[in-house]
PDB file of N, CA and C in Angstrom:
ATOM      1  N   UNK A   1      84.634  51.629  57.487  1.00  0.00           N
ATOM      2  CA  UNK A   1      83.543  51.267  58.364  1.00  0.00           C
ATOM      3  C   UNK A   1      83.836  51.847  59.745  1.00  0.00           C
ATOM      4  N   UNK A   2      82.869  52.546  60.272  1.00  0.00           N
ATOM      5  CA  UNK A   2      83.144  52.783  61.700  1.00  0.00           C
ATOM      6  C   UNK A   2      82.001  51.912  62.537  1.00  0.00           C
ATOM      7  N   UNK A   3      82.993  51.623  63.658  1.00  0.00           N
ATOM      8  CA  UNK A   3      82.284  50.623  64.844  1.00  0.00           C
ATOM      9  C   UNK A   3      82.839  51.419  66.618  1.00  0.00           C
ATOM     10  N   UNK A   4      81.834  50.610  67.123  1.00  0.00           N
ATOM     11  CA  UNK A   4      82.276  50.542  68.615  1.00  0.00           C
ATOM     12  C   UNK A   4      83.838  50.054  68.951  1.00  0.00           C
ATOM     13  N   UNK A   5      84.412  51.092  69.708  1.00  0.00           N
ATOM     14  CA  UNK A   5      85.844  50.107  70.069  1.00  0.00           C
ATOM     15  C   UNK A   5      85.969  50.318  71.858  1.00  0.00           C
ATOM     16  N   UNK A   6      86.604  49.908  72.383  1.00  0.00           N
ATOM     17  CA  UNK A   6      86.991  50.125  73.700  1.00  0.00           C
ATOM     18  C   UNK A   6      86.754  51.945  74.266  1.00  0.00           C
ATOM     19  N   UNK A   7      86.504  51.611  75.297  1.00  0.00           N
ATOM     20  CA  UNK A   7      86.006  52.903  76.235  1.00  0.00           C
ATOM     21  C   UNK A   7      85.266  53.824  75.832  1.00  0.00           C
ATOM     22  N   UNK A   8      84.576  53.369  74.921  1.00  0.00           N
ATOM     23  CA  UNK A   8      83.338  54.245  73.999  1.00  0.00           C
ATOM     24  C   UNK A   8      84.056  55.133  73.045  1.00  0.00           C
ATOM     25  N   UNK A   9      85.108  54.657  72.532  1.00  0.00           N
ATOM     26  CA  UNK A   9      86.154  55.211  71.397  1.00  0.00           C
ATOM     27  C   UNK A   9      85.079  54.715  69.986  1.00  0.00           C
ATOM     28  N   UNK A  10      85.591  55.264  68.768  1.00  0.00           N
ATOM     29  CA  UNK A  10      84.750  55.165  67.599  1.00  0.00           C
ATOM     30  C   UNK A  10      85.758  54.214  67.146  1.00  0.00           C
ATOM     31  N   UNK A  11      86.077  53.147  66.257  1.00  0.00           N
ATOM     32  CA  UNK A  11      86.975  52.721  65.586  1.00  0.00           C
ATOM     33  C   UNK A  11      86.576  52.932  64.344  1.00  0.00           C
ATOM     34  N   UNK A  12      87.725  53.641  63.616  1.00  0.00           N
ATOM     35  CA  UNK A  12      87.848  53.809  62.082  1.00  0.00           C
ATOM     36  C   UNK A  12      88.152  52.525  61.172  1.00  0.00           C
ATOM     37  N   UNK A  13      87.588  52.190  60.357  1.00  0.00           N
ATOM     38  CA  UNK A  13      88.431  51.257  59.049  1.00  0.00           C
ATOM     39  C   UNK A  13      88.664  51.800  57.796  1.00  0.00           C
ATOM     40  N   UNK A  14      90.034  51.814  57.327  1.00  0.00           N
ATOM     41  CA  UNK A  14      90.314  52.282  56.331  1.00  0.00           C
ATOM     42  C   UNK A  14      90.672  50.912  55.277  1.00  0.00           C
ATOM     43  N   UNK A  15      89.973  50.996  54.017  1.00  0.00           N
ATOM     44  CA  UNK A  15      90.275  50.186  53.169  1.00  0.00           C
ATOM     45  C   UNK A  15      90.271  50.815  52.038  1.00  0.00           C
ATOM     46  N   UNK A  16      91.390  50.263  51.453  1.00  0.00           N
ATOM     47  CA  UNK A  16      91.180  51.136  50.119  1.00  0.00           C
ATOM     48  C   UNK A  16      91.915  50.228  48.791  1.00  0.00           C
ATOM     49  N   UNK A  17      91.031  50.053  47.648  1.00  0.00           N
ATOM     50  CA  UNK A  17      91.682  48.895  46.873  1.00  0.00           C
ATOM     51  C   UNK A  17      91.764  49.399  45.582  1.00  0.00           C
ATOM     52  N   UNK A  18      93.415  49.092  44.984  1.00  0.00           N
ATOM     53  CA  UNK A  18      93.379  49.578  44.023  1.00  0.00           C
ATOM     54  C   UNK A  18      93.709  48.977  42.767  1.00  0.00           C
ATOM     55  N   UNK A  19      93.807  48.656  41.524  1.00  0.00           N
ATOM     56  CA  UNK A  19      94.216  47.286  40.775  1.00  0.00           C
ATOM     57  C   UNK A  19      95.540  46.675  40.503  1.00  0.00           C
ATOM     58  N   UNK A  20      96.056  47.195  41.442  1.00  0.00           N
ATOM     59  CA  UNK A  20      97.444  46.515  41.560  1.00  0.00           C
ATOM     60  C   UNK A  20      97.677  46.534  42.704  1.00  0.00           C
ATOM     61  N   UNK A  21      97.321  47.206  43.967  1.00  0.00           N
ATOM     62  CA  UNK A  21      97.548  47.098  45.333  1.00  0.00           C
ATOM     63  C   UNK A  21      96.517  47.099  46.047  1.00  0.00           C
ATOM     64  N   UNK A  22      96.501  47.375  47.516  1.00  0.00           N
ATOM     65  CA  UNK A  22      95.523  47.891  48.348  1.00  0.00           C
ATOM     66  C   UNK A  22      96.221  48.187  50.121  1.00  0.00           C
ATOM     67  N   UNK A  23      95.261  48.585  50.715  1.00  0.00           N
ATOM     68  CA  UNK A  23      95.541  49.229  51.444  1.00  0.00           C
ATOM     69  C   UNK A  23      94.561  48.796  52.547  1.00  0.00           C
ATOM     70  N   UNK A  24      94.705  48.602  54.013  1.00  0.00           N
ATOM     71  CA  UNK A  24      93.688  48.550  55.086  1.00  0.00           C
ATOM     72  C   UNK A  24      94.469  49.119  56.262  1.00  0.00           C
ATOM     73  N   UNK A  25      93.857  49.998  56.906  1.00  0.00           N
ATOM     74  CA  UNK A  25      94.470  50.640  58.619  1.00  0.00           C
ATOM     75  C   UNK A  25      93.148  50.906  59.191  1.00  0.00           C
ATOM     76  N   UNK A  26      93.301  50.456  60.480  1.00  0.00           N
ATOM     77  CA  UNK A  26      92.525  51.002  61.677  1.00  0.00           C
ATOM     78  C   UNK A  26      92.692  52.001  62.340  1.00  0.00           C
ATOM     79  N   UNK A  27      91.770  52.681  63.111  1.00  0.00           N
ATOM     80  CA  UNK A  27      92.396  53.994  64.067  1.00  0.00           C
ATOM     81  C   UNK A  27      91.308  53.758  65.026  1.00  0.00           C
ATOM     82  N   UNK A  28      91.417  53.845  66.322  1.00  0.00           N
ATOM     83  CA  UNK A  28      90.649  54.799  67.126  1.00  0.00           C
ATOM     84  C   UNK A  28      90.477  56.220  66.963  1.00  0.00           C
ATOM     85  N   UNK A  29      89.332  56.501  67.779  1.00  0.00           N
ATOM     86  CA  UNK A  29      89.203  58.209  67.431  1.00  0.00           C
ATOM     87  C   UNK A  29      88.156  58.176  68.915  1.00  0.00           C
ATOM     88  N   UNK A  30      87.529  59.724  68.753  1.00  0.00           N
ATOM     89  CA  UNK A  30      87.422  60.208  70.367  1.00  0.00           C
ATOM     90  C   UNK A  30      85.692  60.631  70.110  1.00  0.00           C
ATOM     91  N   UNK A  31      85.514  60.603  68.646  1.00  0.00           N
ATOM     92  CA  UNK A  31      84.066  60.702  67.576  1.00  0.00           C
ATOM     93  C   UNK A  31      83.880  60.355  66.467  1.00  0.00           C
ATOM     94  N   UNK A  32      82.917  60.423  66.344  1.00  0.00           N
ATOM     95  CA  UNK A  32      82.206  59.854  64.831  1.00  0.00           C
ATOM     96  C   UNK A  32      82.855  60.757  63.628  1.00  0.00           C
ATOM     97  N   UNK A  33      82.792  62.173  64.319  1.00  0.00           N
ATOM     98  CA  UNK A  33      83.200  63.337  63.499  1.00  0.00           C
ATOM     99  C   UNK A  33      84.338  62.694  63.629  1.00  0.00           C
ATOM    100  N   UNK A  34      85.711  62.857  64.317  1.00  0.00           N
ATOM    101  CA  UNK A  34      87.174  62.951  63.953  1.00  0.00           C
ATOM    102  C   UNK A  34      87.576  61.355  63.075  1.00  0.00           C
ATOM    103  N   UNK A  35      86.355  60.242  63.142  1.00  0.00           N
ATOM    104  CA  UNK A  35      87.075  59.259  62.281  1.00  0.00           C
ATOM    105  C   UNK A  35      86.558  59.483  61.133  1.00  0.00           C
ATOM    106  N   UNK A  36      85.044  59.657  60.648  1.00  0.00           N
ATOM    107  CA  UNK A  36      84.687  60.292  59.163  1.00  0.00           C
ATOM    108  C   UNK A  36      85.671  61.669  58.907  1.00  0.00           C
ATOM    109  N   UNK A  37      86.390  62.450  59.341  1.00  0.00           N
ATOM    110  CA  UNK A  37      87.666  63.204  59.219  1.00  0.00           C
ATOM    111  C   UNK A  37      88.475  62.287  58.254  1.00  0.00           C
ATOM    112  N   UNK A  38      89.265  61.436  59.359  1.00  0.00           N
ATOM    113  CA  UNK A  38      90.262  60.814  59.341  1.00  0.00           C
ATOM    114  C   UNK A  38      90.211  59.782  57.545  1.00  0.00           C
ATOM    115  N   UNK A  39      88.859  59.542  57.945  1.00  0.00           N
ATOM    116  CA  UNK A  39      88.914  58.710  56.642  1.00  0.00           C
ATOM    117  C   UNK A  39      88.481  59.263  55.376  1.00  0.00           C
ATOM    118  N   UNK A  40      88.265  60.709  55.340  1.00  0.00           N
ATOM    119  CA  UNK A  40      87.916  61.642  54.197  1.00  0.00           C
ATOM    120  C   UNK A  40      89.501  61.844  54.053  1.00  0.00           C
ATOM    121  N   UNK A  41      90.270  62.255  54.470  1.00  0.00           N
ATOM    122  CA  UNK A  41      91.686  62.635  54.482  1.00  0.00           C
ATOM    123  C   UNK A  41      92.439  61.477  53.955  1.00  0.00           C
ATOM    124  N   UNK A  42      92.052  60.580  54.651  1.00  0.00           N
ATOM    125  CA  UNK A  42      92.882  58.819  54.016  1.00  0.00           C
ATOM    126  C   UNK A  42      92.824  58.950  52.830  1.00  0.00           C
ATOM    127  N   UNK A  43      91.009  58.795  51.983  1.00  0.00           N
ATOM    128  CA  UNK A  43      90.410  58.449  50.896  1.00  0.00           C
ATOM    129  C   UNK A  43      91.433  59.876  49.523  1.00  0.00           C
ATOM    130  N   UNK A  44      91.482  61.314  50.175  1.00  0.00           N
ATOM    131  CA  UNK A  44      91.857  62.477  49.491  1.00  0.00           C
ATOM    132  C   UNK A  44      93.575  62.177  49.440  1.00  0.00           C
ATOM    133  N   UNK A  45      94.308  61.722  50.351  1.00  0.00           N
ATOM    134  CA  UNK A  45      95.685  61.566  49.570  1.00  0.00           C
ATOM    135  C   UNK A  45      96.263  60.707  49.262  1.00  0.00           C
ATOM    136  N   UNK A  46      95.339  59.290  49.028  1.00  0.00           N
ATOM    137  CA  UNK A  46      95.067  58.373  48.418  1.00  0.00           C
ATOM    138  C   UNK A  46      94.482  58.288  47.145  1.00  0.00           C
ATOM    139  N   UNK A  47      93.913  59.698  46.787  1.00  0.00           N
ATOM    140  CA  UNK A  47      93.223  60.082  45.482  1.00  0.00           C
ATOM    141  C   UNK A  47      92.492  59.106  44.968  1.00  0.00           C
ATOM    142  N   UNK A  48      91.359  58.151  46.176  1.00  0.00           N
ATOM    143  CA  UNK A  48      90.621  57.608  45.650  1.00  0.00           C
ATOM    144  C   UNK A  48      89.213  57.865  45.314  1.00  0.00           C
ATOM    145  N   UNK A  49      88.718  57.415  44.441  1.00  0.00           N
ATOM    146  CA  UNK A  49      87.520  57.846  43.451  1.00  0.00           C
ATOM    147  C   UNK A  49      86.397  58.141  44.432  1.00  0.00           C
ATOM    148  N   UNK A  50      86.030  56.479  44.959  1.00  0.00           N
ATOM    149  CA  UNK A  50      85.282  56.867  45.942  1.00  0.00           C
ATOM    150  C   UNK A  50      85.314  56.587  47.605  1.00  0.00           C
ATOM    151  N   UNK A  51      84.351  57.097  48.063  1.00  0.00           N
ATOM    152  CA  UNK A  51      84.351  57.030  49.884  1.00  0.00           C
ATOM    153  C   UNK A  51      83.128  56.728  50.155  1.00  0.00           C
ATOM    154  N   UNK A  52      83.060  55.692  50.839  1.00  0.00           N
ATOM    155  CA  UNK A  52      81.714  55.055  51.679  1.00  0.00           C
ATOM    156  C   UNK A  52      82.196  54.633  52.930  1.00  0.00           C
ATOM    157  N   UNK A  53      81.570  55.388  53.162  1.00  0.00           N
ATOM    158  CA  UNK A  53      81.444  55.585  55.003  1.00  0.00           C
ATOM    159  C   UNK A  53      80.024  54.539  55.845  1.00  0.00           C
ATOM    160  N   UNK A  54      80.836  53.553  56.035  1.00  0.00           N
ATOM    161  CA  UNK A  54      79.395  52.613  56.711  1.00  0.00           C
ATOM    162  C   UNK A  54      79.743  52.683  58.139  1.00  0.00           C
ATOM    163  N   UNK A  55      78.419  53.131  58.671  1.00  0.00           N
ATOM    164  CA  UNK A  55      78.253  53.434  60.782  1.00  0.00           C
ATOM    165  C   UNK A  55      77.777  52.589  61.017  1.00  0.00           C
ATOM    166  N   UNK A  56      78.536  51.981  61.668  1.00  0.00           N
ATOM    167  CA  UNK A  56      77.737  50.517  62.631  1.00  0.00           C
ATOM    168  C   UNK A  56      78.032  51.181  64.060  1.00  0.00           C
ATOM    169  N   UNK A  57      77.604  51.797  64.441  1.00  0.00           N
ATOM    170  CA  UNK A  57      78.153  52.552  65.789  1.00  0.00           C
ATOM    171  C   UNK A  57      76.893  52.367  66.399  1.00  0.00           C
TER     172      UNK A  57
END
């Protein structure tokens, strides 16, 4: 999920669940572009199936 964070930064959410574990990290970023980046890259060496990207921005 990306949201509003401090100083007009984008905040990233990374979640990622898998049937025996899971996974959640946050990031700031500087755009919309570099956190949908960030979390295409998470989702790819995480080799997860899928990616949904929700903008609450």
């Amino acid at each position: 999920m990306l949201s509003q964070a401090h100083g007009g930064r984008v905040r990233a959410n990374l979640k990622i669940e898998g049937p025996m574990s899971g996974l959640m990290e946050d990031r700031d970023h500087e755009t919309v572009a570099q956190a949908e980046d960030w979390a295409i890259e998470g989702a790819e060496q995480r080799r997860a199936s899928v990616l949904i990207i929700e903008d609450r921005t």
